[in-house]
Protein backbone atom coordinates (compact mmCIF):
# COMPACT_ATOMS: atom_id res chain seq x y z
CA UNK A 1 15.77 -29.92 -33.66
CA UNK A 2 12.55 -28.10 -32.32
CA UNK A 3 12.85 -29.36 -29.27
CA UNK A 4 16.70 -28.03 -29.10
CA UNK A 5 15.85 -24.55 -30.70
CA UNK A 6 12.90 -23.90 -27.99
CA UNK A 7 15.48 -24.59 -24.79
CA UNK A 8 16.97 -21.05 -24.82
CA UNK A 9 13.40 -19.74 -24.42
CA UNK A 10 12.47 -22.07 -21.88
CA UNK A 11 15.24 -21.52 -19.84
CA UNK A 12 15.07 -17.57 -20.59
CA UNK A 13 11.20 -18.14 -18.95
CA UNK A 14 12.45 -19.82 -16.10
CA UNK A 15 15.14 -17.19 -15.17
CA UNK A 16 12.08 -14.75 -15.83
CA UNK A 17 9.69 -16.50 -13.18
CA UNK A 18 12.89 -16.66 -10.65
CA UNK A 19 13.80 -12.96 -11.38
CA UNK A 20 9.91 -12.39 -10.67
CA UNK A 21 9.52 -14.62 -7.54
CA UNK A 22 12.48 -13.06 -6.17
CA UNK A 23 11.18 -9.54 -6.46
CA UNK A 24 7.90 -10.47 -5.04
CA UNK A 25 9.44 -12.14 -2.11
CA UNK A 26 11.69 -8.74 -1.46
CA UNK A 27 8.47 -6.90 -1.74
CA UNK A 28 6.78 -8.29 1.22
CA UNK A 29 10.36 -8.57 3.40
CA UNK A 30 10.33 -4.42 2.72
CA UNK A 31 6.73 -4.18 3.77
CA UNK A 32 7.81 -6.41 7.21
CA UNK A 33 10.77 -4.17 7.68
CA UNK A 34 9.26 -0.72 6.82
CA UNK A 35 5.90 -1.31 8.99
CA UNK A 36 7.93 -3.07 12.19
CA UNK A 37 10.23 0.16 12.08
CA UNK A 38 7.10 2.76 11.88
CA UNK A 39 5.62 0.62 14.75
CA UNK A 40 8.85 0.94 16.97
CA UNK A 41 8.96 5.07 15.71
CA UNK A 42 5.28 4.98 17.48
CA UNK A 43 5.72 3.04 20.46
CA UNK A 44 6.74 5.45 23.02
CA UNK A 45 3.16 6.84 22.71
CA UNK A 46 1.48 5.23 25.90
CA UNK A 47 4.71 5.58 27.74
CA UNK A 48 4.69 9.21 27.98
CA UNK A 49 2.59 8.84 31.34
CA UNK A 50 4.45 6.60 32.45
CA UNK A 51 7.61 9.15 32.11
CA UNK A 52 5.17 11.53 33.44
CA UNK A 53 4.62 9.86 36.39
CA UNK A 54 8.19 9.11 36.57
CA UNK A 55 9.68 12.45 36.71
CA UNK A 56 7.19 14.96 36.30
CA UNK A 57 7.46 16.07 33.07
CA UNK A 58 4.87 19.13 31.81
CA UNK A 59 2.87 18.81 28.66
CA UNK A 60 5.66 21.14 27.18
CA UNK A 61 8.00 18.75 27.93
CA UNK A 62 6.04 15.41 26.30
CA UNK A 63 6.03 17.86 23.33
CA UNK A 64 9.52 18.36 22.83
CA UNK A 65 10.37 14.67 23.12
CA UNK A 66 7.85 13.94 20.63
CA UNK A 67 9.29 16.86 18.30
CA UNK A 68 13.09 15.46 18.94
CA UNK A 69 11.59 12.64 16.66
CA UNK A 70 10.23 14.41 14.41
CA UNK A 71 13.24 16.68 14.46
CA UNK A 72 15.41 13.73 13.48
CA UNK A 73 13.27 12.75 10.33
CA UNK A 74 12.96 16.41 9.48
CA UNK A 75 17.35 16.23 9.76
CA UNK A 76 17.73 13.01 8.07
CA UNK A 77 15.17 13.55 5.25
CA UNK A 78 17.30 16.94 4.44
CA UNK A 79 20.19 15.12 4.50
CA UNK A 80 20.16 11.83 3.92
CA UNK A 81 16.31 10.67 2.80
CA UNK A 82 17.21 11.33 -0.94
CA UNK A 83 21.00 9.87 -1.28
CA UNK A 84 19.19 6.22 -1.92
CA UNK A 85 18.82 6.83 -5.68
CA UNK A 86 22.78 7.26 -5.52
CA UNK A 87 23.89 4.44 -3.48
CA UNK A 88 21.17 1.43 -3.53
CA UNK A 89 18.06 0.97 -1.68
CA UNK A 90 19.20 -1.55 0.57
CA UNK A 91 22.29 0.36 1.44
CA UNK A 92 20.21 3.13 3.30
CA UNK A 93 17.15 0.71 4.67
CA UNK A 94 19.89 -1.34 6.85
CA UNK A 95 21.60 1.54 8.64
CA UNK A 96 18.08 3.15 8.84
CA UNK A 97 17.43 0.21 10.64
CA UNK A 98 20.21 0.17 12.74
CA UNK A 99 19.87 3.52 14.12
CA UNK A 100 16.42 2.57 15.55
CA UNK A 101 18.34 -0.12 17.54
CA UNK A 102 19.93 2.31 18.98
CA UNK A 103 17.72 4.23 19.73
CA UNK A 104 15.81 1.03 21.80
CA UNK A 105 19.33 0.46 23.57
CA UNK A 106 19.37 3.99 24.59
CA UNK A 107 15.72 3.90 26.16
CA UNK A 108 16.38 1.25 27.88
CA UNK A 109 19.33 2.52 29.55
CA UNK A 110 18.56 6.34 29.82
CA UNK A 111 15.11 6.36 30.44
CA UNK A 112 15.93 9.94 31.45
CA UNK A 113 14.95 13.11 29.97
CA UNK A 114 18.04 13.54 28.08
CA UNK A 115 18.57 9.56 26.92
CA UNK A 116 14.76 10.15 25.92
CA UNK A 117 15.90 13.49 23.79
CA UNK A 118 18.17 11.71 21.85
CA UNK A 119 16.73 8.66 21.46
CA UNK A 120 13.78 10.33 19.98
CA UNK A 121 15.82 12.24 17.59
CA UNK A 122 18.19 9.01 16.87
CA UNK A 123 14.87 7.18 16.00
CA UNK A 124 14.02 10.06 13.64
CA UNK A 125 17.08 9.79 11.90
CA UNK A 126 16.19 6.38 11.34
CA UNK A 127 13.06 7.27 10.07
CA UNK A 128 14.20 9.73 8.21
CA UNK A 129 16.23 7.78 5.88
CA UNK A 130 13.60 4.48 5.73
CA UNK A 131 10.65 6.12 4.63
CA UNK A 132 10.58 7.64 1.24
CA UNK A 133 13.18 5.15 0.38
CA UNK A 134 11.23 1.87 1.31
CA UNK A 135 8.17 3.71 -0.72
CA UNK A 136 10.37 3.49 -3.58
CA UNK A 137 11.91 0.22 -2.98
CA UNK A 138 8.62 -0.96 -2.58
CA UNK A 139 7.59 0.16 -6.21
CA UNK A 140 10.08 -1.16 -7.78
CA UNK A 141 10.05 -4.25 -6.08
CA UNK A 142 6.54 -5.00 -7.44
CA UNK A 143 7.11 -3.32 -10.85
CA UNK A 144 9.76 -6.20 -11.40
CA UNK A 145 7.50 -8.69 -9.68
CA UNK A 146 4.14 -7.46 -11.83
CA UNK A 147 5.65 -5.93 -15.20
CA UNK A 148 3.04 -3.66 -16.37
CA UNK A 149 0.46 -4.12 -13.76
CA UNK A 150 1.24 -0.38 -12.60
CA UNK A 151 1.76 0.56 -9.20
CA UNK A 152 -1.64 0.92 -7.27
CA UNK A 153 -1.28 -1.85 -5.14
CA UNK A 154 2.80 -1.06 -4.22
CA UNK A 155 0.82 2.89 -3.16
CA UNK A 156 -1.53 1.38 -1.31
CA UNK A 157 0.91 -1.17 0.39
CA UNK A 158 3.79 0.56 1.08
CA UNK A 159 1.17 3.71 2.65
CA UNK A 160 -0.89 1.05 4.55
CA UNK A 161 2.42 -0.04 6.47
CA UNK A 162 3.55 2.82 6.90
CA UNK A 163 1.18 4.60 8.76
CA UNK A 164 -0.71 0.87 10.09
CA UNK A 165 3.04 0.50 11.60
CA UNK A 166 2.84 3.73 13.32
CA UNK A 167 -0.79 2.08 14.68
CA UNK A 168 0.62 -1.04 15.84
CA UNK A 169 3.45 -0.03 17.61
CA UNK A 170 1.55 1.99 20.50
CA UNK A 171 -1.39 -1.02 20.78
CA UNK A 172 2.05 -3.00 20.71
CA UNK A 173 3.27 -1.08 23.69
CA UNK A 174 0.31 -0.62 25.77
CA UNK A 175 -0.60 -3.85 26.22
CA UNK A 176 2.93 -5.18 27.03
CA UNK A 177 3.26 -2.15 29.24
CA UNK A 178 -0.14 -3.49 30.79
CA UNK A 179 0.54 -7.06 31.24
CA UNK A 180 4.34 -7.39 31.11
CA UNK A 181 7.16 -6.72 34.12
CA UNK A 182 8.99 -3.58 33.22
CA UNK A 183 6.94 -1.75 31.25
CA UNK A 184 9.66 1.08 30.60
CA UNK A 185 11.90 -2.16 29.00
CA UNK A 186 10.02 -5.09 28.07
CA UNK A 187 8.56 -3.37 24.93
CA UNK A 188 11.74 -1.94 23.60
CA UNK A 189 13.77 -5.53 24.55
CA UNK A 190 10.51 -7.06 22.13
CA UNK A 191 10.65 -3.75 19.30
CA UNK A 192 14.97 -4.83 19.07
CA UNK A 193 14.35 -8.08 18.42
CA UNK A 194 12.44 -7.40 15.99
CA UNK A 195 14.17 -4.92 14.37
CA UNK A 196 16.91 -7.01 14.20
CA UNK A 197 15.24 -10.14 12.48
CA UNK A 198 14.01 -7.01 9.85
CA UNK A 199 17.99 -6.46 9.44
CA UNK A 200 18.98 -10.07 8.90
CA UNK A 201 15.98 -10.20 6.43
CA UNK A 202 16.50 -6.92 4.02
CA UNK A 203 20.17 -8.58 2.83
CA UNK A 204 17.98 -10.97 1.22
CA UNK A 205 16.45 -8.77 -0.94
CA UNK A 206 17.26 -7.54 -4.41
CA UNK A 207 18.66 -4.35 -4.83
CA UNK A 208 16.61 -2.32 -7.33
CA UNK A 209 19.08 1.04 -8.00
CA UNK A 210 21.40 -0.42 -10.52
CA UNK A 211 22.52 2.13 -12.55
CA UNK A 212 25.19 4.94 -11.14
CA UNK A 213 25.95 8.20 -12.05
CA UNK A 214 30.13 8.38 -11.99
CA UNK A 215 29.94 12.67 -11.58
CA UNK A 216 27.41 12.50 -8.66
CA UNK A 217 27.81 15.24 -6.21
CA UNK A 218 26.17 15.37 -2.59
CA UNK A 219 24.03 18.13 -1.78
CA UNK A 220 21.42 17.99 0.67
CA UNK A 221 17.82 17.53 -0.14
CA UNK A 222 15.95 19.23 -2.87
CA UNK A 223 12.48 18.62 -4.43
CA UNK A 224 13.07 18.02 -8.37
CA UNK A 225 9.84 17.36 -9.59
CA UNK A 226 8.63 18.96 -13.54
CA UNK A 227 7.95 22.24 -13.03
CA UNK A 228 4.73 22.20 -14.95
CA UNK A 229 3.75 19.39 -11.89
CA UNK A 230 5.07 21.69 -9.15
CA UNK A 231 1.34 22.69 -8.13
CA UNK A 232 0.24 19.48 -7.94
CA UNK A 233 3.49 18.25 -6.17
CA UNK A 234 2.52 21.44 -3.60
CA UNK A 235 -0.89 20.58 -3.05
CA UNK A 236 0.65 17.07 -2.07
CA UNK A 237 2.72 18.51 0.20
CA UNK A 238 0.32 20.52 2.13
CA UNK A 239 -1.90 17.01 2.65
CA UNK A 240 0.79 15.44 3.97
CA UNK A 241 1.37 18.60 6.54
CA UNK A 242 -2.01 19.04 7.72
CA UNK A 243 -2.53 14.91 7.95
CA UNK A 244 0.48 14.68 10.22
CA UNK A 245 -0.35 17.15 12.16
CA UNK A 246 -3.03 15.13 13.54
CA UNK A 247 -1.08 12.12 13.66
CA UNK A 248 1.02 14.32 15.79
CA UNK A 249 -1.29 15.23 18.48
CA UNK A 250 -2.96 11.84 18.94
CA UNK A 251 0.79 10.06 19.27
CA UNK A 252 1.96 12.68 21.96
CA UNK A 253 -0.77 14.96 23.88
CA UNK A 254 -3.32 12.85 23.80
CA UNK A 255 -2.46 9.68 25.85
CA UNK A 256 -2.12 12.42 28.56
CA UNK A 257 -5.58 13.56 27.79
CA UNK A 258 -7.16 10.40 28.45
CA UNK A 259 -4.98 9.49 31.86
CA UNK A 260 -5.37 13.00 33.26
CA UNK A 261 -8.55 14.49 32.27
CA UNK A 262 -11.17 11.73 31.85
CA UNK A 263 -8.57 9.44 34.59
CA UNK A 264 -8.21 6.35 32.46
CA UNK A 265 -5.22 4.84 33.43
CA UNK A 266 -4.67 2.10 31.26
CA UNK A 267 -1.73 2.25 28.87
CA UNK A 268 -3.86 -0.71 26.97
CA UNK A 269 -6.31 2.24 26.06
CA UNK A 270 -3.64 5.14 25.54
CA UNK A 271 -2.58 2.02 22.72
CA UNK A 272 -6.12 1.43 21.59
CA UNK A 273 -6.76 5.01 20.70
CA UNK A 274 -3.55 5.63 18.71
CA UNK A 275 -4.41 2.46 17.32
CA UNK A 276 -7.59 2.75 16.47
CA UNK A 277 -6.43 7.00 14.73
CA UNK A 278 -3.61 4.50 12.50
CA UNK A 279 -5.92 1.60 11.81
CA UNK A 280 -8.53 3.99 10.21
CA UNK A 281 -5.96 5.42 8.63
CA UNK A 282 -4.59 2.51 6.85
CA UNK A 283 -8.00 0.68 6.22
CA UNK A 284 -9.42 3.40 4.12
CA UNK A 285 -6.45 4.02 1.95
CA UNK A 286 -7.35 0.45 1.07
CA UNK A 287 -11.13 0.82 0.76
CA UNK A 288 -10.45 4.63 -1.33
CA UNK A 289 -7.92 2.44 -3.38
CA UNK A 290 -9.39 2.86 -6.74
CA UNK A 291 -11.53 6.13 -6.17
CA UNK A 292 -10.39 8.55 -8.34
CA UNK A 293 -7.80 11.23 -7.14
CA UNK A 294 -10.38 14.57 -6.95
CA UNK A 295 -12.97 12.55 -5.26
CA UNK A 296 -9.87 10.90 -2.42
CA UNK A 297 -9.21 15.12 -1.72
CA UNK A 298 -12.81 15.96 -1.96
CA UNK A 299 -13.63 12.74 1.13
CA UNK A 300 -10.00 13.01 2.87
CA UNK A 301 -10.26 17.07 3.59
CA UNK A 302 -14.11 16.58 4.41
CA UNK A 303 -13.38 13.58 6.78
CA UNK A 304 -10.28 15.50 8.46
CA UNK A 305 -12.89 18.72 9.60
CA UNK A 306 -15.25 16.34 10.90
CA UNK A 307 -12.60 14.70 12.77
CA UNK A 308 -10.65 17.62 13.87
CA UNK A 309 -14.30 19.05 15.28
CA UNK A 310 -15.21 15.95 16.86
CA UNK A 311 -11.88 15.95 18.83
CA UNK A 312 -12.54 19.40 19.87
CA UNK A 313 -16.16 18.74 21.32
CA UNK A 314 -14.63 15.69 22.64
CA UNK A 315 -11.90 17.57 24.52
CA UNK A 316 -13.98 20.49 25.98
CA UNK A 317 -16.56 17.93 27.09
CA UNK A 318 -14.96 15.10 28.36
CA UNK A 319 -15.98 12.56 26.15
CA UNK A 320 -13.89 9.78 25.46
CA UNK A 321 -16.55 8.21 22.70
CA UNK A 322 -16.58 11.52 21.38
CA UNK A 323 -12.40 11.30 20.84
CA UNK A 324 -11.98 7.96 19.66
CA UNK A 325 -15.14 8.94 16.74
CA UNK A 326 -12.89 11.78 15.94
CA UNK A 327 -9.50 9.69 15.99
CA UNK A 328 -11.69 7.74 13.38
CA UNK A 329 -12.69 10.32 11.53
CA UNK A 330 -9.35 11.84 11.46
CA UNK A 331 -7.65 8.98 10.69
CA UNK A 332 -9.42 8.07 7.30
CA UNK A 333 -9.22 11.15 6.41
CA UNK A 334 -5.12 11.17 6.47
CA UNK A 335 -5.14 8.04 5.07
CA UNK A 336 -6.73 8.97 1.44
CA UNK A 337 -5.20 12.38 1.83
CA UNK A 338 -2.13 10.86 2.15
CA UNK A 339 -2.23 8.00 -0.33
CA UNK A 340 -3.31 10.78 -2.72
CA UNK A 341 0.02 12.76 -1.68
CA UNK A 342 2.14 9.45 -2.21
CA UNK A 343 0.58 8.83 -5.86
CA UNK A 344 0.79 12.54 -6.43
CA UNK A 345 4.26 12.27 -5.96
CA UNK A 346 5.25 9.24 -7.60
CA UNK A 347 3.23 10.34 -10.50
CA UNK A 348 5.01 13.72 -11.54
CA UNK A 349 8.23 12.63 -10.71
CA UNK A 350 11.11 11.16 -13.03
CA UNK A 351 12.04 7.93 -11.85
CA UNK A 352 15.73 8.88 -11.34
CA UNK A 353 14.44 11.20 -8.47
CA UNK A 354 11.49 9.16 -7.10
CA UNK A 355 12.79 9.10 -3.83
CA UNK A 356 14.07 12.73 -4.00
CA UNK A 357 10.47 13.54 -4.38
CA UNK A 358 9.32 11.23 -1.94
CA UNK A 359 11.55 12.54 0.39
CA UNK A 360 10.59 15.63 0.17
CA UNK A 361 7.04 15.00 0.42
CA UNK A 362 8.09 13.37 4.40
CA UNK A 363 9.97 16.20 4.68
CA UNK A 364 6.79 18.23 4.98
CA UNK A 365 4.61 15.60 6.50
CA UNK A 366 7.16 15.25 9.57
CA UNK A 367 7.79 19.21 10.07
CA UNK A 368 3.29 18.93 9.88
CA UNK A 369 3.90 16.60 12.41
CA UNK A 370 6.28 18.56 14.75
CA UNK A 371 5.04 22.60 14.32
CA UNK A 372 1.44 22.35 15.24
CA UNK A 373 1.97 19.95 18.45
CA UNK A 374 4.73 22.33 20.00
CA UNK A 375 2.87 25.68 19.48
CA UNK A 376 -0.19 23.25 20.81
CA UNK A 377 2.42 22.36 23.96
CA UNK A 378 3.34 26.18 24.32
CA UNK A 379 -0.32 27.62 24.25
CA UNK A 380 -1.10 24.93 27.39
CA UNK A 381 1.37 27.03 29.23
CA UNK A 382 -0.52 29.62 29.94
CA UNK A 383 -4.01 28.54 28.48
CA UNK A 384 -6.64 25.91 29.93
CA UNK A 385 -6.98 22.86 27.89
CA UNK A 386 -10.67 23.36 26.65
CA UNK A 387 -9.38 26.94 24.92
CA UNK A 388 -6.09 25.57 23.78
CA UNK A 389 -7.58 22.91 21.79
CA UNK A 390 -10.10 25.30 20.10
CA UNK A 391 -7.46 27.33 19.06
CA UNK A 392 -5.75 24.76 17.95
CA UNK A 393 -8.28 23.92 15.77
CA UNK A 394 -8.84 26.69 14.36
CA UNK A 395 -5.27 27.24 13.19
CA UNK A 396 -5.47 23.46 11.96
CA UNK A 397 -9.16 24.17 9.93
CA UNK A 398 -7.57 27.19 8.61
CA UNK A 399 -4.46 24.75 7.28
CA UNK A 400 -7.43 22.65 5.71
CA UNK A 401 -8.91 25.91 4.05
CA UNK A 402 -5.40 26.68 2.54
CA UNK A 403 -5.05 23.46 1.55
CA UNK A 404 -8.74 22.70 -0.39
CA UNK A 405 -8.02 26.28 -2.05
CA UNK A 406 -4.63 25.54 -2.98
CA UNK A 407 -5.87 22.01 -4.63
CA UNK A 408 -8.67 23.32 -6.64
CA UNK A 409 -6.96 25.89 -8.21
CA UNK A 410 -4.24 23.30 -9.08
CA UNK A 411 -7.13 21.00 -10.06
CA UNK A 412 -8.38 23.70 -12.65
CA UNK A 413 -4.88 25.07 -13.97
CA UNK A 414 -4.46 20.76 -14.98
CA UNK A 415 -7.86 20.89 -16.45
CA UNK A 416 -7.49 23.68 -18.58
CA UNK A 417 -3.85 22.85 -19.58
CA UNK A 418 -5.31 19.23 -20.58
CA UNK A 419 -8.30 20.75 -22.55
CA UNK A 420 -5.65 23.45 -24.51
């Protein structure tokens, strides 16, 4: 009779262990698909001189491709970033996923300026509607995987591949555009593939949106967050503007930098040194993991001056050493910005409108992402390099300014609230 009375719970264990297993497994699949879809978003980086070469676009005109991308998350994140805490997770990552195909298809047969237009902004759409909903995904996946074990390590994960994606696309691309016949096709035939594998694997995983509101209505994006949080939500938002910003200049201006002014022509180092701004990135989110969050603003806004004024020296002098310490520097200092931003986010919202939040934290990352690199494009109209990049960087310090400012005051106003 023991024996008989304990089989319910044994078998409740074992669908517990499954249920877990299976989570864990969808976890990792969403990490796959989200970081080989940020790679493929980043690819085109050491192609631009390439399509330079090709037809003889401007700097302007490398600029405006790059913002049609970011135009198309901008879109889609309005639009249609949000709508996965209506209709399911998976429901959004697959046609995310699918767009990006696309947008490969249409590269490789309109490798013109207008196929390149709208395959940027295709891709962005794409984008768009993957990232702040494979964020969530992601921390639910592992909430139901590790009940109770909070969600650090699905922050750190889910950040890590997505902006380690957006590293390993261009070091991707460079070297097959090196070594490989076709260079303006062989990486977007190998980026499809894979995209597609990512499709046939996402089915697989469990839906985590199970619950559905009967009188939803479609509107296009807003930020609900508490509005005692909104401060801290703002502060978020501004590190995820002035991060991407950089991100922004090292995936489209500077490949040209390096194969016009210092004459490198090797895509495999246009790759290395978006790589190398990503990789940073990524690897000190992980090592600023469990820092606490004023000491990740305090390191992240101090690492992003030094970088941004090592990329200037670099730029007026020549220096490739010089713009691959400040690519370092700049990229660690995005990547426990931005972490911070992401935990920020997920922390003061509900979880009915996690990825409404999260969407509208990308939503300001991407237009961070877009702005600063087109005025940048515009001022090199009419403006040698050396002075267009100090400018530049002087709008972008005084971003940083606005931005420490803006977080210590919200810092305080939470202090004092706590202490009352």
């Amino acid at each position: 009779m023991p024996q008989t009375s304990t089989m319910p719970a044994l078998h409740a264990n074992t669908q517990q262990q499954a249920h877990q297993r299976r989570h864990g497994r969808g976890f990792w699949i969403v990490t796959f698909v989200f970081m080989i879809t940020m790679a493929f978003a980043a690819a085109p980086a050491p192609l631009y001189v390439l399509y330079q070469q090709r037809s003889g676009f401007s700097a302007l005109t490398i600029t405006f491709i790059f913002a049609a991308y970011a135009v198309g998350v901008v879109v889609s994140l309005f639009l249609a970033g949000h709508i996965s805490d209506r209709f399911g997770r998976r429901r959004v990552i697959a046609p995310a996923i699918l767009l990006n195909v696309v947008a490969a298809l249409l590269f490789m047969v309109w490798p013109d300026l207008p196929g390149l237009l709208l395959a940027r902004f295709i891709s962005g759409l794409g984008i768009g509607m993957l990232t702040a909903t494979a964020t969530a995904h992601m921390t639910e996946l592992h909430s139901a995987a590790h009940p109770g074990a909070g969600s650090r390590r699905a922050e750190v994960v889910s950040t890590a591949a997505n902006i380690g994606g957006l590293g390993l696309g261009p070091l991707i691309t460079g070297f097959l555009a090196e070594y490989a016949p076709l260079p303006l096709y062989t990486p977007y035939v190998v980026f499809a593939f894979l995209l597609l594998s990512g499709l046939l694997l996402i089915v697989t995983v469990p839906e985590t949106v199970n619950k559905v509101e009967e009188n939803w209505v479609y509107r296009p994006q807003r930020v609900v967050v508490p509005p005692a949080a909104r401060g801290q939500y703002a502060g978020a938002a501004m590190m995820a503007f002035v991060g991407f910003a950089m991100f922004g200049f090292f995936t489209s201006l500077a490949p040209s930098f390096v194969s016009g002014q210092l004459g490198i022509k090797s895509h495999v180092a246009a790759g290395v040194l978006a790589f190398v701004v990503f990789a940073a990135s990524a690897a000190f989110q992980m090592f600023s993991a469990h820092w606490a969050r004023t000491m990740q603003l305090v390191v992240g806004l101090s690492l992003l001056v030094a970088g941004l004024i090592l990329v200037i020296v670099s730029i007026t002098d020549s220096s490739l050493p010089l713009l691959i310490a400040g690519g370092l520097f700049a990229g660690s200092g995005v990547g426990v910005t931005f972490k911070s931003a992401i935990g920020t986010a997920i922390a003061v919202s509900a979880p009915e409108a996690r990825g409404e939040a999260l969407a509208g934290l990308f939503l300001f990352a991407y237009i961070g992402m877009a702005l600063p690199v087109v005025l940048l494009g515009l001022i090199l109209q009419s403006t040698p390099l050396a002075t267009a990049v100090i400018e530049f960087g002087v709008f972008m310090l005084a971003l940083i300014a606005v931005t420490a400012v803006t977080l210590a005051r919200t810092q305080r106003s939470t202090h004092e609230n706590t202490n009352d």
